[in-house]
C-alpha atoms as a PDB file:
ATOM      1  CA  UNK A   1      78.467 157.310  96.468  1.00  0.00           C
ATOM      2  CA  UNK A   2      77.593 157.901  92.438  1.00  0.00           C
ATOM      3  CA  UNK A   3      74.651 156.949  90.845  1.00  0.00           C
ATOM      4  CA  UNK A   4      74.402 153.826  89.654  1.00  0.00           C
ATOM      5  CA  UNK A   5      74.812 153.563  85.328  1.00  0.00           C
ATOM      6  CA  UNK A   6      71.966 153.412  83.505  1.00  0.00           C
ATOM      7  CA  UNK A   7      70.580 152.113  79.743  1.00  0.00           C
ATOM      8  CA  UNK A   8      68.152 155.001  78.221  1.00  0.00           C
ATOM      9  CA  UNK A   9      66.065 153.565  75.455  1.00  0.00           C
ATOM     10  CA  UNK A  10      64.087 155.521  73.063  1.00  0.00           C
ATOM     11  CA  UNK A  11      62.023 154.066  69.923  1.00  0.00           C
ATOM     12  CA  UNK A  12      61.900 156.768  67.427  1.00  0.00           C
ATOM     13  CA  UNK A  13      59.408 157.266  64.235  1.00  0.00           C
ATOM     14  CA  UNK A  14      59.756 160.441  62.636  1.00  0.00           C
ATOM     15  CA  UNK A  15      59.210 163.567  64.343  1.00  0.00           C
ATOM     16  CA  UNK A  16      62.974 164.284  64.028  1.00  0.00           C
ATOM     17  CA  UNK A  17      62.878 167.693  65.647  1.00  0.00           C
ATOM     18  CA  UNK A  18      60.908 166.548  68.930  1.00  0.00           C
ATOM     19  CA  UNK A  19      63.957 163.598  69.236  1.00  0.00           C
ATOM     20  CA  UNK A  20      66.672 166.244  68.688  1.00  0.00           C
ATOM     21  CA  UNK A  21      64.693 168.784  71.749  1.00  0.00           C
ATOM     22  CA  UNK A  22      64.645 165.617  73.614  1.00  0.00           C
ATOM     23  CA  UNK A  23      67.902 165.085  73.375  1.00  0.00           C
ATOM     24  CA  UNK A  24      69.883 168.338  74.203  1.00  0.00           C
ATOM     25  CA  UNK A  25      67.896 168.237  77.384  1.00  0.00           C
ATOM     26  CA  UNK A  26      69.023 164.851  78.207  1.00  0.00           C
ATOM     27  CA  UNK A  27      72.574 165.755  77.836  1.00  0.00           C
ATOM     28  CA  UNK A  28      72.175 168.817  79.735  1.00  0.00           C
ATOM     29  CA  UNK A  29      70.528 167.319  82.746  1.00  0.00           C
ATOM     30  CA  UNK A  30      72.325 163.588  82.861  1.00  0.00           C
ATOM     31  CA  UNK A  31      76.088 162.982  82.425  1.00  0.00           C
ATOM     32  CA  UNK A  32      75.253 160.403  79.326  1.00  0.00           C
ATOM     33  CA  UNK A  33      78.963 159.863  79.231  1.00  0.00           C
ATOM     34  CA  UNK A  34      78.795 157.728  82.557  1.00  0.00           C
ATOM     35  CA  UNK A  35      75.574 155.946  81.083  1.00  0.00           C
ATOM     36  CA  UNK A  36      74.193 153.926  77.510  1.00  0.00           C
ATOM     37  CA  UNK A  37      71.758 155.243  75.452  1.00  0.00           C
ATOM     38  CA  UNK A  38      70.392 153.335  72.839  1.00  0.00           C
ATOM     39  CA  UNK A  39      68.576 154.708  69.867  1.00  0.00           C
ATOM     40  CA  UNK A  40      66.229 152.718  67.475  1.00  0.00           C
ATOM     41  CA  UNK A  41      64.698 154.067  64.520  1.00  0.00           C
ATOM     42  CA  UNK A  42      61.965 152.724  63.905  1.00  0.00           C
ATOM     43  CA  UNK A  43      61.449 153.180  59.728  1.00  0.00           C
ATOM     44  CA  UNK A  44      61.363 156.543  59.879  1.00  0.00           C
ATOM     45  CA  UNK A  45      61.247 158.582  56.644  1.00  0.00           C
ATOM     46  CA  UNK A  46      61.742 162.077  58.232  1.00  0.00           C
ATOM     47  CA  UNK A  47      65.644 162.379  58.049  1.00  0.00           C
ATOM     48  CA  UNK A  48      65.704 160.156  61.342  1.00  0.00           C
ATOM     49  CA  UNK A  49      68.494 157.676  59.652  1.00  0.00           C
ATOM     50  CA  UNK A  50      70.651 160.749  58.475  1.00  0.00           C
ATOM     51  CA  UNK A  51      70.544 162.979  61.900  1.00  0.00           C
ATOM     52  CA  UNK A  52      71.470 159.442  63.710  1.00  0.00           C
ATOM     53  CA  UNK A  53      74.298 158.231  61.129  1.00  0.00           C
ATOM     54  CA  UNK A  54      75.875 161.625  62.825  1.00  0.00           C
ATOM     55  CA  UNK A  55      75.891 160.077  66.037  1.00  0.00           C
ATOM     56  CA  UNK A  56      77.343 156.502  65.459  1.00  0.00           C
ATOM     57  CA  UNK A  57      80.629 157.474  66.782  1.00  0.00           C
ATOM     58  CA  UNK A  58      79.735 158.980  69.999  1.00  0.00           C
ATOM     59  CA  UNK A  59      80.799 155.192  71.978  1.00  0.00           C
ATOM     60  CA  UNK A  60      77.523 155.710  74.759  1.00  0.00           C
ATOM     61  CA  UNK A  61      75.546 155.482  72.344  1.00  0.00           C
ATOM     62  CA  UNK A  62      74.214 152.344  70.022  1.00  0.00           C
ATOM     63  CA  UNK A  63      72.007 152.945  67.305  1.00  0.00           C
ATOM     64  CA  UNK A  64      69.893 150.522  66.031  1.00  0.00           C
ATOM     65  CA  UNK A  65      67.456 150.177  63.047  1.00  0.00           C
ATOM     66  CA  UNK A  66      64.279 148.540  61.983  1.00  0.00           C
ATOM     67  CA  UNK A  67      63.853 148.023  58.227  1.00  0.00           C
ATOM     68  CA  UNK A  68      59.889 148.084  59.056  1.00  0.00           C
ATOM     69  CA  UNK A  69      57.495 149.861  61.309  1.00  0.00           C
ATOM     70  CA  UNK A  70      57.173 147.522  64.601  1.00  0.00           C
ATOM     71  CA  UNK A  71      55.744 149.820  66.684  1.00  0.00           C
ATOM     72  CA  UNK A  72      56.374 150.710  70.449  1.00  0.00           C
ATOM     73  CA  UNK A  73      56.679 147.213  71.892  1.00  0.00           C
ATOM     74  CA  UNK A  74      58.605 145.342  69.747  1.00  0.00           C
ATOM     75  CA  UNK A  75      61.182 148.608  68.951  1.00  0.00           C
ATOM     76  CA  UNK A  76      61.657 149.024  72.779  1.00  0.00           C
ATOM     77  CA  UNK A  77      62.312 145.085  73.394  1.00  0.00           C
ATOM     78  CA  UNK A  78      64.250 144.843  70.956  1.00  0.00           C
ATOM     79  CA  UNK A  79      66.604 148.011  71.944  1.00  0.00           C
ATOM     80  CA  UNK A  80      66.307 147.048  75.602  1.00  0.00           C
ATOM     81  CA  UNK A  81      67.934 143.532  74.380  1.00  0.00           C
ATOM     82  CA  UNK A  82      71.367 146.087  73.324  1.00  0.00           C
ATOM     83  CA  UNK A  83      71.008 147.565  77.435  1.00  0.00           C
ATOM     84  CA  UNK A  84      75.010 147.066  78.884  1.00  0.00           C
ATOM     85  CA  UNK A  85      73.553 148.706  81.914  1.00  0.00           C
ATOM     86  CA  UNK A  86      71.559 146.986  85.094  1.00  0.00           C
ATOM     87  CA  UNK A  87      68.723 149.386  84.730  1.00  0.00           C
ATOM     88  CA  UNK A  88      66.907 150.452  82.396  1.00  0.00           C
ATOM     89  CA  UNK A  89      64.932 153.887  81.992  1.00  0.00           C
ATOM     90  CA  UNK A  90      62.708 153.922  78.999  1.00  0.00           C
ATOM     91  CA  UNK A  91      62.381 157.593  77.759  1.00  0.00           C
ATOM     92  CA  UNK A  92      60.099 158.705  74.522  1.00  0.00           C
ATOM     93  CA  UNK A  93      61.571 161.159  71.957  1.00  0.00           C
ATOM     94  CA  UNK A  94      58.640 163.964  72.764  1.00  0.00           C
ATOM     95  CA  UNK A  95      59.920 164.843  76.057  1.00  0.00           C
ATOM     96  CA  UNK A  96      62.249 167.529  77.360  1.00  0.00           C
ATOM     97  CA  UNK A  97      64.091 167.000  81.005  1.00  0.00           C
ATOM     98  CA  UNK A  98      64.080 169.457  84.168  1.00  0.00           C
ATOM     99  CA  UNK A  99      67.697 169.186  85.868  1.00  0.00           C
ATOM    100  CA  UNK A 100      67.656 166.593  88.255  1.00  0.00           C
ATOM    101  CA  UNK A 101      65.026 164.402  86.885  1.00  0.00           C
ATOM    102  CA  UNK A 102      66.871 160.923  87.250  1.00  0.00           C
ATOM    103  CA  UNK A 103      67.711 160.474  90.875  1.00  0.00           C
ATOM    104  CA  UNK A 104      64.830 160.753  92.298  1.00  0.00           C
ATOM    105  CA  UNK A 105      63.489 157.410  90.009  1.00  0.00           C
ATOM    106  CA  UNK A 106      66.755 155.586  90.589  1.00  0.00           C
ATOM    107  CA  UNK A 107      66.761 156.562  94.679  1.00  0.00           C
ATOM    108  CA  UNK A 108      62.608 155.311  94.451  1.00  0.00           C
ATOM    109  CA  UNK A 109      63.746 152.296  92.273  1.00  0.00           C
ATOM    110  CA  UNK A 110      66.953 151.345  95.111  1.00  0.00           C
ATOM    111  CA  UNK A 111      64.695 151.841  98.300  1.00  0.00           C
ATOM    112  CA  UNK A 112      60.894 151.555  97.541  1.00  0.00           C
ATOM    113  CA  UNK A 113      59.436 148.498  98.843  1.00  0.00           C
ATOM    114  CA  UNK A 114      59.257 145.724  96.426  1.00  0.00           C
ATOM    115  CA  UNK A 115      59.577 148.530  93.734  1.00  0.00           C
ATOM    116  CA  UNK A 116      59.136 146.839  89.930  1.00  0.00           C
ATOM    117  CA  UNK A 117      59.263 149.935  88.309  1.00  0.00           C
ATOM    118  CA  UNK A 118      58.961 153.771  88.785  1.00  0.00           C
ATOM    119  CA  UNK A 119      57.400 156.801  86.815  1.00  0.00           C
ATOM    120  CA  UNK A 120      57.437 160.216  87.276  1.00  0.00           C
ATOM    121  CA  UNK A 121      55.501 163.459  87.110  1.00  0.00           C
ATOM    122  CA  UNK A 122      55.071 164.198  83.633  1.00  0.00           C
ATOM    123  CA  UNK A 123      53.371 168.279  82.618  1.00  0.00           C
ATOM    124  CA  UNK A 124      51.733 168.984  79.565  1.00  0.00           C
ATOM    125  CA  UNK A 125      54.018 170.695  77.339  1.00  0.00           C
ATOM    126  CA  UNK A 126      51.532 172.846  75.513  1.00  0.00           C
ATOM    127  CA  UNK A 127      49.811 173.905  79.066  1.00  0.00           C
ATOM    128  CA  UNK A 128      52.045 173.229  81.520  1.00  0.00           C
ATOM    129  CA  UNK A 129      49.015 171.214  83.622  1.00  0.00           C
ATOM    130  CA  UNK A 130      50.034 167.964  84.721  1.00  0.00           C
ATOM    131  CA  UNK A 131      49.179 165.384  82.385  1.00  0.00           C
ATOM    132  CA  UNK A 132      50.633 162.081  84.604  1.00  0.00           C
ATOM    133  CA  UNK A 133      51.120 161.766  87.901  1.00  0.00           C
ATOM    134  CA  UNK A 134      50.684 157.575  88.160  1.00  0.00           C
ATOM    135  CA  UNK A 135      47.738 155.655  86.491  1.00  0.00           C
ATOM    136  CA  UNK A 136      44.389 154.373  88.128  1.00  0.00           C
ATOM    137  CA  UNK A 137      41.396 152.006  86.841  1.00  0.00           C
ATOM    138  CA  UNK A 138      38.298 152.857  86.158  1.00  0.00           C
ATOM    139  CA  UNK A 139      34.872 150.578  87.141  1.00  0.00           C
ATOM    140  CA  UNK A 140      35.418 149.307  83.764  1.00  0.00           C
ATOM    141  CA  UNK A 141      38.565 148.512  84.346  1.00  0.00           C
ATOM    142  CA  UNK A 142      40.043 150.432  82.109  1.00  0.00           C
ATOM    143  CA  UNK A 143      43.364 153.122  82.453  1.00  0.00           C
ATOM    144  CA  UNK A 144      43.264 156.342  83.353  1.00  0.00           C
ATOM    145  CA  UNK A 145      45.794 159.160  84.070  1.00  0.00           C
ATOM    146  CA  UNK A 146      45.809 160.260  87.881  1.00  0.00           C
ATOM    147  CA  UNK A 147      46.017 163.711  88.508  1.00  0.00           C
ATOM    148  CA  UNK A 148      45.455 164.753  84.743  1.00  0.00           C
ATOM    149  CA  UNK A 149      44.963 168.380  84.168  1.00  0.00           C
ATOM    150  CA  UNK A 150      45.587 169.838  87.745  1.00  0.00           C
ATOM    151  CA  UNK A 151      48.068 172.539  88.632  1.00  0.00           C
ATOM    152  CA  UNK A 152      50.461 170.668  91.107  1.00  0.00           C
ATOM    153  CA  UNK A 153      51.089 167.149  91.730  1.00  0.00           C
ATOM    154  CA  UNK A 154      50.461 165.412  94.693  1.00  0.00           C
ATOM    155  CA  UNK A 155      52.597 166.421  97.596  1.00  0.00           C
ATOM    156  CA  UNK A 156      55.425 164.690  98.729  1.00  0.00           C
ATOM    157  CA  UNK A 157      58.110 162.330  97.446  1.00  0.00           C
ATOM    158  CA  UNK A 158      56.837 159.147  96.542  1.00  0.00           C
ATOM    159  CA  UNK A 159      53.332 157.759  95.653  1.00  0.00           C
ATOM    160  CA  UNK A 160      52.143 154.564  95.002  1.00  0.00           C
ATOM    161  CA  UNK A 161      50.169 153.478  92.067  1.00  0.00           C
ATOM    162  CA  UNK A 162      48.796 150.328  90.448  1.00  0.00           C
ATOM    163  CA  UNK A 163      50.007 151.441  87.141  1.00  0.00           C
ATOM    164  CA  UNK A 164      52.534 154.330  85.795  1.00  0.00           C
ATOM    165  CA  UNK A 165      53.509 155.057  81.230  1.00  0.00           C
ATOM    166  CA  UNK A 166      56.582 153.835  79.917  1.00  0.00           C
ATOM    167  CA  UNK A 167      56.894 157.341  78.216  1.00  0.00           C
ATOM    168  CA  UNK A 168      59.458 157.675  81.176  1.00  0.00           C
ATOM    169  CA  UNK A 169      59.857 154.462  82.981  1.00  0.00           C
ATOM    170  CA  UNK A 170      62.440 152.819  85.098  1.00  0.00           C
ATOM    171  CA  UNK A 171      63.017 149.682  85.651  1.00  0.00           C
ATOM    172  CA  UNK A 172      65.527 146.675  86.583  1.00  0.00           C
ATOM    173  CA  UNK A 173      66.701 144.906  83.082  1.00  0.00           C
ATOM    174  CA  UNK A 174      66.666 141.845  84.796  1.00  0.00           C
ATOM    175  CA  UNK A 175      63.345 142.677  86.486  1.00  0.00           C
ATOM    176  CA  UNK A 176      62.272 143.551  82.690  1.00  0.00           C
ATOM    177  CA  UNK A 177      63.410 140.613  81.553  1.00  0.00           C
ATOM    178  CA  UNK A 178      61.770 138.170  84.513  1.00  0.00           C
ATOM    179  CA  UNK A 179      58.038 139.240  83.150  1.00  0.00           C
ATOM    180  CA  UNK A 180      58.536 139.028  79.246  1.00  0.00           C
ATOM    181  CA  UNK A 181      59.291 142.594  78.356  1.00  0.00           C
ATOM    182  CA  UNK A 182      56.574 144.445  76.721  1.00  0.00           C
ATOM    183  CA  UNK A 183      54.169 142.460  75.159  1.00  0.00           C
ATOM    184  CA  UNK A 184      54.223 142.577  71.125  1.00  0.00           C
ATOM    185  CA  UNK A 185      50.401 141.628  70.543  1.00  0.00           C
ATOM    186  CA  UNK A 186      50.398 145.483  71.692  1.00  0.00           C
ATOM    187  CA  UNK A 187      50.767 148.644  68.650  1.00  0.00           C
ATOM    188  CA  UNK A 188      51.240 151.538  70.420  1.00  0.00           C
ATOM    189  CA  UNK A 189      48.933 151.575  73.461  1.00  0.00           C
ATOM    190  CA  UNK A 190      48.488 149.181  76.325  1.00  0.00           C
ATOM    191  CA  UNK A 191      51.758 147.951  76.132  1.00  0.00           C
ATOM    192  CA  UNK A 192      53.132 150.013  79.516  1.00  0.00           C
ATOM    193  CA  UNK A 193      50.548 149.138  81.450  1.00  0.00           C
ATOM    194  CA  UNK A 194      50.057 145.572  80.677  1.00  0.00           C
ATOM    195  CA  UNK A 195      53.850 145.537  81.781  1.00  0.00           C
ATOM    196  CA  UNK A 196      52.812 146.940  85.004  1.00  0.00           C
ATOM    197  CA  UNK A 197      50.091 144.094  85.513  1.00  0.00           C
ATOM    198  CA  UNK A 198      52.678 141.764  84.822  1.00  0.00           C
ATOM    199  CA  UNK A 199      54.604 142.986  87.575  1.00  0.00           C
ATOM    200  CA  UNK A 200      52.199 143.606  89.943  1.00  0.00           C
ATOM    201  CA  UNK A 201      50.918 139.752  89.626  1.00  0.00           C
ATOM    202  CA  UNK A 202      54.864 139.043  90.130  1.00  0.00           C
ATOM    203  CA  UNK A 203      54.795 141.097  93.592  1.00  0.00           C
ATOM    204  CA  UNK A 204      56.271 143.681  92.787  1.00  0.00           C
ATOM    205  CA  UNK A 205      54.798 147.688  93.466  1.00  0.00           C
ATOM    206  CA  UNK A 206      54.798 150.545  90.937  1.00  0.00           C
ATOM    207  CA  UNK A 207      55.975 153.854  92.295  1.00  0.00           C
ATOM    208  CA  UNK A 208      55.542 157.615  91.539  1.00  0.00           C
ATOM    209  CA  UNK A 209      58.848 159.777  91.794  1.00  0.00           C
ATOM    210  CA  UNK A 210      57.184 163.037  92.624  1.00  0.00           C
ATOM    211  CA  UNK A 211      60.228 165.107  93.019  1.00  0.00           C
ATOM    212  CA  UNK A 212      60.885 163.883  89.286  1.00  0.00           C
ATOM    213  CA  UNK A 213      59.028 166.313  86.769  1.00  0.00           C
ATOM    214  CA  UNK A 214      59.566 166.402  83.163  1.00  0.00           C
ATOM    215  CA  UNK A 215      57.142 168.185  80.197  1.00  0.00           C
ATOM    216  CA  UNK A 216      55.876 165.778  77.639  1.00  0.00           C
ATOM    217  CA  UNK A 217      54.853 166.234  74.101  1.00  0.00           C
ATOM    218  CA  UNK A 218      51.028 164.556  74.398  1.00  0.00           C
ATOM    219  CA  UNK A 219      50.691 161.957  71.387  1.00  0.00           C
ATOM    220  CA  UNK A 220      52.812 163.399  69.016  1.00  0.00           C
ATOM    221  CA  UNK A 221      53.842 160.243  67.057  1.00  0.00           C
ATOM    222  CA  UNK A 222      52.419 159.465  63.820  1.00  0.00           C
ATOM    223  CA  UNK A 223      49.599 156.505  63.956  1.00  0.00           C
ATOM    224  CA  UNK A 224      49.651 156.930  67.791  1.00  0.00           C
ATOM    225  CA  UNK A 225      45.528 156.343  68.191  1.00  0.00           C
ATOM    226  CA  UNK A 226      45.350 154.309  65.480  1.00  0.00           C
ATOM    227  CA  UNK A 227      45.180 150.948  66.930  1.00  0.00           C
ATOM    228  CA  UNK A 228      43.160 152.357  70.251  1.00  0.00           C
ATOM    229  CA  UNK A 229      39.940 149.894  70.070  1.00  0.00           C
ATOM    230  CA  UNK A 230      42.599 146.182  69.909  1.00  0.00           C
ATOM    231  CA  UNK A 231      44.316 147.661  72.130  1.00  0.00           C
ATOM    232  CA  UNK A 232      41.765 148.645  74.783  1.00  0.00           C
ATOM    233  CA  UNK A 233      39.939 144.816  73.478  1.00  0.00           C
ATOM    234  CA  UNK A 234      43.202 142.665  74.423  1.00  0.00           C
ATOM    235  CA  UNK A 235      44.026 144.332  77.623  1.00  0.00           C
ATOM    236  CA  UNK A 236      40.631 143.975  78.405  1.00  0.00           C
ATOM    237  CA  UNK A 237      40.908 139.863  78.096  1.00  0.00           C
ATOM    238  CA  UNK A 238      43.602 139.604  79.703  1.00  0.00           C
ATOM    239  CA  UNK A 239      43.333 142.207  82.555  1.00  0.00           C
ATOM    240  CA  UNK A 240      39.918 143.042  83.122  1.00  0.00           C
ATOM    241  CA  UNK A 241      38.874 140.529  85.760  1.00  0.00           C
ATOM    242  CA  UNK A 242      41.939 141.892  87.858  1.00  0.00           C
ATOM    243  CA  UNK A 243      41.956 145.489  86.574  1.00  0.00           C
ATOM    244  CA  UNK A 244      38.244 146.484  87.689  1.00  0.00           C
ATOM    245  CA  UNK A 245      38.728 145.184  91.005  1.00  0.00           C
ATOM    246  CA  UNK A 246      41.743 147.499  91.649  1.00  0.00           C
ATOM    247  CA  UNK A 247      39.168 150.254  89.500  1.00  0.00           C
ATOM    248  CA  UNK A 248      36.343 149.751  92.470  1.00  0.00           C
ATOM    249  CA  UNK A 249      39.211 150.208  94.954  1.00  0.00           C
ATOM    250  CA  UNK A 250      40.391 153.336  93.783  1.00  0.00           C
ATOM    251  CA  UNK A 251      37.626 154.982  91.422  1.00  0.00           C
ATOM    252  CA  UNK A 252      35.383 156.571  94.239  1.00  0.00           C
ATOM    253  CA  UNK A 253      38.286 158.076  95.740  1.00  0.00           C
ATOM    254  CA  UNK A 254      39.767 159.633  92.540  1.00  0.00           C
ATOM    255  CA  UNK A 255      36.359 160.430  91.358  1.00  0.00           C
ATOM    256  CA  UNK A 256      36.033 163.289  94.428  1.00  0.00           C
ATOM    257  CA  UNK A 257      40.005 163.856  94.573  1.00  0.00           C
ATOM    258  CA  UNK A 258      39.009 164.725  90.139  1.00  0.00           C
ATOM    259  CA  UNK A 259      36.245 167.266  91.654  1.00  0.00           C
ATOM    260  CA  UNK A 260      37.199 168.476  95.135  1.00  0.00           C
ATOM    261  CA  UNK A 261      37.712 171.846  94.156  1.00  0.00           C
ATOM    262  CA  UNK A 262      34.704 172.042  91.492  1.00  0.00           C
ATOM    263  CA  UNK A 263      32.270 170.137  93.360  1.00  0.00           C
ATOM    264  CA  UNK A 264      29.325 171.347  91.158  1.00  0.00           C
ATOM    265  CA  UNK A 265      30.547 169.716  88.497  1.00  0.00           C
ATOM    266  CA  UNK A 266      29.530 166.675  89.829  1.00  0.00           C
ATOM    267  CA  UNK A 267      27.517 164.015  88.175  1.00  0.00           C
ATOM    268  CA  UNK A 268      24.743 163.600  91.184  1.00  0.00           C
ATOM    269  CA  UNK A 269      24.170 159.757  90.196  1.00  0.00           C
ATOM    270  CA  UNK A 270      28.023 159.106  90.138  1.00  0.00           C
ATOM    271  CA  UNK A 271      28.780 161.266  93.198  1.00  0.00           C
ATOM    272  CA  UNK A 272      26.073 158.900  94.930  1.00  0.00           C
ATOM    273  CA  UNK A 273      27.588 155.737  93.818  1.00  0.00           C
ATOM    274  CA  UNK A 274      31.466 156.815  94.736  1.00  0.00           C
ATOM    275  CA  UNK A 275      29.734 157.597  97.961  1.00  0.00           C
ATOM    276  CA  UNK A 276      28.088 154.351  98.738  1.00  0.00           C
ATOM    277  CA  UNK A 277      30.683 152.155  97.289  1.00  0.00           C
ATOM    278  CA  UNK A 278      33.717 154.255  99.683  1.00  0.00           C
ATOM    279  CA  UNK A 279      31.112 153.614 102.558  1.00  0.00           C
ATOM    280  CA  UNK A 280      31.651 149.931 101.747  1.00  0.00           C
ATOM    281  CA  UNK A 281      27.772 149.678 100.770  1.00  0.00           C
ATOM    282  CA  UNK A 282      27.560 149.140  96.957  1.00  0.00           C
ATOM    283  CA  UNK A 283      29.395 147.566  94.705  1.00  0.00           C
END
């Protein structure tokens, strides 16, 4: 039985050479002849427009164009609006692809329970540590990569998580669709896992392909901190009643997962408190 035919959408702002990398390993580790990708620059001024006027008559692929910056949000919503495909797999231009990255997401996305939408393991380029392996709260509430900076990734093939980027993200387009897309009021941070909030209040579960593992360019894209502080303000009105109580849930136990091999790196007051609040008696 083949695979079922997916939409790859990418939102591009400069960086040209990163989106041409990310590209020759798509095509050597997908069949994108049997699949949609769809392009949109996003006002870049790099040579963006020229390198993709050389691809407009490749037919699995549409190209799209903003005259203006919109950001992440908008770009990919608008983009995942051109999707001919069922599902949709939301890829940024600063990664590169390991052969056999896809199934594993589409098999997690087909069989999971309730499964709204499924990451992957994603290394740091530059070190080769992972850098995402699913997302977790904080007692603030706030996101946080799971996993970040350790050799390996968790063992086995699937883990769940209350939260997982959109830097490689699949999902249902109708699914997509059902909880507004990514929210606009977003630039360039927030916007994935707001999504994932959204379909987590919607009952659906966010999953971890573990056998997936790509290598990620960290923050490459021009302007890509700049709008950090709204960012982290409107996620925190709209999330952070729900958000810390999944953080007090799950902080303790990543706190000592973070340190189990470097124990004396522990803060003594934190330890204490992960402690007491896993033994149920603090909160």
């Amino acid at each position: 039985m083949s695979s079922p035919q997916v939409t790859f959408v990418s939102s591009l702002h400069d960086c040209l050479s990163y989106t041409q990398a990310m590209l020759r390993s798509l095509e050597a580790s997908v069949d994108l002849a049997r699949h949609q990708l769809v392009l949109i620059d996003d006002a870049s001024s790099d040579g963006t427009s020229d390198f993709l006027d050389s691809l407009e008559n490749r037919p699995e692929i549409t190209i799209l164009r903003n005259s203006e910056n919109l950001g992440f949000a908008a770009s990919n919503n608008k983009a995942a609006a051109a999707a001919r495909h069922p599902i949709l797999v939301f890829i940024n231009n600063d990664l590169e692809f390991s052969e056999g990255w896809l199934a594993p997401m589409l098999e997690a996305l087909s069989h999971a329970p309730q499964a709204g939408a499924v990451g992957n393991v994603q290394r740091n380029f530059a070190t080769g540590l992972v850098d995402h392996a699913g997302i977790f709260f904080d007692l603030d509430g706030l996101p946080t990569h799971a996993h970040k900076n350790r050799r390996q990734p968790p063992r086995g093939k699937l883990l769940e998580r209350n939260a997982v980027t959109a830097a490689c993200l699949a999902i249902r387009a109708e699914t997509f669709r059902s909880v507004g897309g990514f929210d606009e009021s977003y630039r360039n941070g927030c916007e994935d896992v707001d999504l994932c909030m959204k379909l987590k209040k919607a009952g659906y579960r966010l999953y971890v392909a573990l056998d997936s593992v790509i290598r990620h360019h960290i923050s490459i894209s021009p302007g890509r901190n700049r709008h950090n502080d709204r960012n982290t303000e409107t996620f925190r009105r709209r999330w952070s009643s729900y958000s810390r109580q999944l953080g007090e849930k799950e902080w303790p136990r990543e706190y000592f997962r973070r340190y189990a091999r470097y124990w004396w790196r522990m803060n003594p007051k934190l330890a204490a408190k992960a402690l007491l609040m896993r033994a149920g008696l603090r909160h």
